[in-house]
N, C-alpha and C. Protein backbone atom coordinates (compact mmCIF):
# COMPACT_ATOMS: atom_id res chain seq x y z
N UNK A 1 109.30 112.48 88.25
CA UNK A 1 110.33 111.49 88.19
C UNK A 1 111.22 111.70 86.97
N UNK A 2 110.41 112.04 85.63
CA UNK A 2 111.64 112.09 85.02
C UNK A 2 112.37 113.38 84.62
N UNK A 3 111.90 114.72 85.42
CA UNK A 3 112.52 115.57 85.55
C UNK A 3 114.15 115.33 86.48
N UNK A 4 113.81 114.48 87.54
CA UNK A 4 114.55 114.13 88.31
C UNK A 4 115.48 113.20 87.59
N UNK A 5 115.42 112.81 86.37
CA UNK A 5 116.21 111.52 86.24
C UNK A 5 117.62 112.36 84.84
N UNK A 6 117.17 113.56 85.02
CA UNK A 6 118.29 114.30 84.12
C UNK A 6 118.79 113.54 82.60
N UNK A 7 119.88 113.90 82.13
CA UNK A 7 120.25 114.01 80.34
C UNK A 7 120.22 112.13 80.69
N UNK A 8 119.00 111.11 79.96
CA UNK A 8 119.34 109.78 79.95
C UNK A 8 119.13 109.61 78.62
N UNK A 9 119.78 110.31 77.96
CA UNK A 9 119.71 110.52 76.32
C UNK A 9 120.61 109.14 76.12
N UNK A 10 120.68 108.16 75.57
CA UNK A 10 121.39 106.98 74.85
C UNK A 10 121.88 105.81 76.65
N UNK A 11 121.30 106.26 77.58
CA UNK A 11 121.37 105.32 78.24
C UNK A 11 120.47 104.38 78.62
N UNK A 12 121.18 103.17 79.18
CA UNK A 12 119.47 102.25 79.56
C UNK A 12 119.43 101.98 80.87
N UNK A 13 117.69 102.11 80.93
CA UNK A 13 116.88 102.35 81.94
C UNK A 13 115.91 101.51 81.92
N UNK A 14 116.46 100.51 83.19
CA UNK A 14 115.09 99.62 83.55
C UNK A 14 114.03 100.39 84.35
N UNK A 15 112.66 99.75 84.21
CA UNK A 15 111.10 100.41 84.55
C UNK A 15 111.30 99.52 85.26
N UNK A 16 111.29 98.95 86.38
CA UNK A 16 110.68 98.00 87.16
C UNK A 16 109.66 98.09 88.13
N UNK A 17 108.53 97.15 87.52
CA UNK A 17 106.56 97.71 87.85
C UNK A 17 106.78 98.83 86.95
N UNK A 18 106.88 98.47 85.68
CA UNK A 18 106.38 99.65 84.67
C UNK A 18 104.91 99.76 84.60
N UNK A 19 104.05 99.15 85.04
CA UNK A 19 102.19 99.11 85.35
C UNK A 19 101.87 99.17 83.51
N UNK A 20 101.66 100.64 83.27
CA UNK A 20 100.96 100.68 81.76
C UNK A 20 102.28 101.71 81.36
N UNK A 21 103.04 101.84 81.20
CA UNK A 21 104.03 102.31 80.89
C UNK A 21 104.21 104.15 80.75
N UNK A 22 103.85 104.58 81.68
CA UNK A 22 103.84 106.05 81.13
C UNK A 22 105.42 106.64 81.95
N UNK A 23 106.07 106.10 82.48
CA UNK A 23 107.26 106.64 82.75
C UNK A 23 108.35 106.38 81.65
N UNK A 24 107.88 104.81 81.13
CA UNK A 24 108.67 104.26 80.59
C UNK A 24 108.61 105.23 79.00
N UNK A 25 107.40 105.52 78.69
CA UNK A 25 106.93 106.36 77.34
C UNK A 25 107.93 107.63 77.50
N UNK A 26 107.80 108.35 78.64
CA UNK A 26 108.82 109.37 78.81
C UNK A 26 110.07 109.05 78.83
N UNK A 27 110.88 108.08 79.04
CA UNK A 27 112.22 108.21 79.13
C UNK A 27 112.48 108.17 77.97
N UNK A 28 111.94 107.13 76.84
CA UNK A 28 111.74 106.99 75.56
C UNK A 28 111.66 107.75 74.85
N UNK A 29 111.14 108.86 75.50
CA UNK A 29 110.91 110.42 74.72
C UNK A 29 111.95 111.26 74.60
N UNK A 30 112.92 111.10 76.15
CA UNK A 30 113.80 111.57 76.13
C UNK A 30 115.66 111.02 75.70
N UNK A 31 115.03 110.17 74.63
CA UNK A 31 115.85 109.30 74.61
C UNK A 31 117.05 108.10 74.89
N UNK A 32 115.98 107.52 76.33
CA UNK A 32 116.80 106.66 76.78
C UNK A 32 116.17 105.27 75.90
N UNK A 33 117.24 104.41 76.09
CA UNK A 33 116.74 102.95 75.89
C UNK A 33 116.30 102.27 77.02
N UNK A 34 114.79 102.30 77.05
CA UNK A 34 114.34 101.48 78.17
C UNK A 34 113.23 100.10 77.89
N UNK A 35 113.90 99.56 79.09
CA UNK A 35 113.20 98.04 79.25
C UNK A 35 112.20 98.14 80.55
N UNK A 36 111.20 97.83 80.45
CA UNK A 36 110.07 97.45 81.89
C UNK A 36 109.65 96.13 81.79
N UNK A 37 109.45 96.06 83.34
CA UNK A 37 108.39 94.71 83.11
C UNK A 37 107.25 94.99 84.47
N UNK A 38 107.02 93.88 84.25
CA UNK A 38 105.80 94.00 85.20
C UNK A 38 105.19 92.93 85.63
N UNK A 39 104.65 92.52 86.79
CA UNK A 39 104.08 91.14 87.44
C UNK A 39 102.55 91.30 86.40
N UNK A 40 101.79 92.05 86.05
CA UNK A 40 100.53 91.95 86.02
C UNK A 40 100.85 92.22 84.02
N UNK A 41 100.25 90.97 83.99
CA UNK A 41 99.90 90.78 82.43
C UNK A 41 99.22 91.62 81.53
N UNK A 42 98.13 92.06 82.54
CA UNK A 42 97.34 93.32 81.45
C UNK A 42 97.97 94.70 81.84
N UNK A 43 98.81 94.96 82.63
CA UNK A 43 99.54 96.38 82.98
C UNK A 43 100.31 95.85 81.66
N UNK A 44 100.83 95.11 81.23
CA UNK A 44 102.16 95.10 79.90
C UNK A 44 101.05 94.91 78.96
N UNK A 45 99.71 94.84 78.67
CA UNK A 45 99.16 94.70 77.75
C UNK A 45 98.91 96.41 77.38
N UNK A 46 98.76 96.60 78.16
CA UNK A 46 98.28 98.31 78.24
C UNK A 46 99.55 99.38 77.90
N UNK A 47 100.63 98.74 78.42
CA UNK A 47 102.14 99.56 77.90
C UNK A 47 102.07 99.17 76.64
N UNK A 48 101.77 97.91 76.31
CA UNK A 48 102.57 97.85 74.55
C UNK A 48 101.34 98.72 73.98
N UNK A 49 100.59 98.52 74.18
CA UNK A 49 99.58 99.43 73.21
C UNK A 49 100.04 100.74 73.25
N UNK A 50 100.77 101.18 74.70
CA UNK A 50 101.20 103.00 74.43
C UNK A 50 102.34 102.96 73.57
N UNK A 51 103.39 101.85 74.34
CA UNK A 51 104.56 101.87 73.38
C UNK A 51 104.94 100.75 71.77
N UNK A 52 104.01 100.37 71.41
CA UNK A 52 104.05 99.27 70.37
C UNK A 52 104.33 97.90 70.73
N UNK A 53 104.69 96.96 69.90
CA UNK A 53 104.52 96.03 70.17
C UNK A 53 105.70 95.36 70.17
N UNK A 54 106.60 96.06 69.72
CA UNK A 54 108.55 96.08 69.52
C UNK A 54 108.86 96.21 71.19
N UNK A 55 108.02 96.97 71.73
CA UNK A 55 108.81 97.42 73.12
C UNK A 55 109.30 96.02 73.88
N UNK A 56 110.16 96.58 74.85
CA UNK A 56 110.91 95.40 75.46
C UNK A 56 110.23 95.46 76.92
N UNK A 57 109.21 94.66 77.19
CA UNK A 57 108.57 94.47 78.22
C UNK A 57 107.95 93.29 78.66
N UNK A 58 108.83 92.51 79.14
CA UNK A 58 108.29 91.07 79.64
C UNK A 58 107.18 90.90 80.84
N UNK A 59 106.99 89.97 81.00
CA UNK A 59 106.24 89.66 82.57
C UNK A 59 106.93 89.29 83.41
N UNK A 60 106.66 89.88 84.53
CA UNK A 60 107.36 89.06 85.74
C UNK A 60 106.84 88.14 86.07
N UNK A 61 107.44 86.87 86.79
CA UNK A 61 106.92 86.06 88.04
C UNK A 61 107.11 86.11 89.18
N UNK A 62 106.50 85.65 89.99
CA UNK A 62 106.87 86.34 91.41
C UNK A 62 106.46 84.92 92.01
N UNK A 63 107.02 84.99 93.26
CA UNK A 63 106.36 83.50 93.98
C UNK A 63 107.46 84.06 95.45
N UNK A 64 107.11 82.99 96.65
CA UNK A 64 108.24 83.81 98.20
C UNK A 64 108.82 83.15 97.64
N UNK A 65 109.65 82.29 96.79
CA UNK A 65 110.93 81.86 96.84
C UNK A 65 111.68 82.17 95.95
N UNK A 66 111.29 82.95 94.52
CA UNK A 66 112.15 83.35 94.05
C UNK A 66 111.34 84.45 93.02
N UNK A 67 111.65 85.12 91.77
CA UNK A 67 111.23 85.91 91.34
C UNK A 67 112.16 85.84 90.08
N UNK A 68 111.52 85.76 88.55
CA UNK A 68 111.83 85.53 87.78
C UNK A 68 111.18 86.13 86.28
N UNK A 69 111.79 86.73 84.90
CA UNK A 69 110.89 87.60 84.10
C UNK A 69 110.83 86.31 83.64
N UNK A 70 109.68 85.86 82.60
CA UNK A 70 109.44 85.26 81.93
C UNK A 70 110.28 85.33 80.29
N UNK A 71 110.47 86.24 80.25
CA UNK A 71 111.15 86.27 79.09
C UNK A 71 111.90 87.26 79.01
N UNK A 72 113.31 87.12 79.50
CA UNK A 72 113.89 88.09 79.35
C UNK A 72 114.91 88.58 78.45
N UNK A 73 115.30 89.66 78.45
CA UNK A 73 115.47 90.35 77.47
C UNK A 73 116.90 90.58 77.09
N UNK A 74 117.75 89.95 75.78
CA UNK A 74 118.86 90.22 76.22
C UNK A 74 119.50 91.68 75.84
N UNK A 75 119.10 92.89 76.05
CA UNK A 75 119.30 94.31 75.29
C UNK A 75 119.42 94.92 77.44
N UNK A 76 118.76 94.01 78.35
CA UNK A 76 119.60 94.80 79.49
C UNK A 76 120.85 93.94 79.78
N UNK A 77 121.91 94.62 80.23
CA UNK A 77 122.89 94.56 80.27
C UNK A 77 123.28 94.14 81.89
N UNK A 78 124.14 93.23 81.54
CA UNK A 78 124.86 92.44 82.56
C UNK A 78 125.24 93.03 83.99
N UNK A 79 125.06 92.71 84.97
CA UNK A 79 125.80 93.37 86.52
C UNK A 79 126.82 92.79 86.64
N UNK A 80 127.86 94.30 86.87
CA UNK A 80 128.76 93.65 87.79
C UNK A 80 129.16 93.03 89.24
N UNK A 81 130.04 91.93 89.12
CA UNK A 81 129.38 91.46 90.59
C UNK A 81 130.02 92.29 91.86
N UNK A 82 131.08 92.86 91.15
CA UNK A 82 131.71 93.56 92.39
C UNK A 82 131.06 94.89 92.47
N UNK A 83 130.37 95.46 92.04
CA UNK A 83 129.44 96.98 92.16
C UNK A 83 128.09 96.87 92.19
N UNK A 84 127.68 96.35 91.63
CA UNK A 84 126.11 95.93 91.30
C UNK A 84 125.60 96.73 90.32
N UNK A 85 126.63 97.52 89.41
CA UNK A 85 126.02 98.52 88.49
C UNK A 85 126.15 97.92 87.27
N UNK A 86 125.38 98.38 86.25
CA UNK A 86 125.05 97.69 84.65
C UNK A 86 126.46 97.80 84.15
N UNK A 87 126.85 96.77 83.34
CA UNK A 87 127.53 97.16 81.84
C UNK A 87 126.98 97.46 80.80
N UNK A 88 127.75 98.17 80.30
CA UNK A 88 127.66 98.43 78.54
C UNK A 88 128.11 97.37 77.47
């Protein structure tokens, strides 16, 4: 995957279901700015321990009616509504 994800040197990259973070550790490596989260509390307990405790990795909530991070983060960046792609 992150051969596939080419030069994400200074861009940001959401993990979504980052689990224990080992994709997220690589993009990081390759210098992207990335955010994950994750429904399962001890999968983000297990990422911050790879990636510290600075990392930007909330919990998800999940429920059928809606789906929501618990604490989210303001370092990802806004959608536009007419594309659906991030701003800077």
């Amino acid at each position: 995957m992150v051969d596939l994800s080419g030069d994400v040197e200074g861009r940001r990259v959401l993990d979504a279901g980052c689990g224990a973070g080992p994709l997220t550790a690589a993009l990081r490596e390759k210098g992207a700015i990335v955010s994950g989260f994750d429904l399962s509390p001890s999968m983000i307990d297990l990422a911050r321990e790879r990636l510290g405790v600075d990392a930007d990795l909330p919990v998800a909530a999940w429920s059928t009616t809606r789906s929501t991070i618990t604490s989210p983060s303001p370092s990802i960046p806004k959608s536009s509504s007419s594309t659906g792609r991030a701003r800077s």
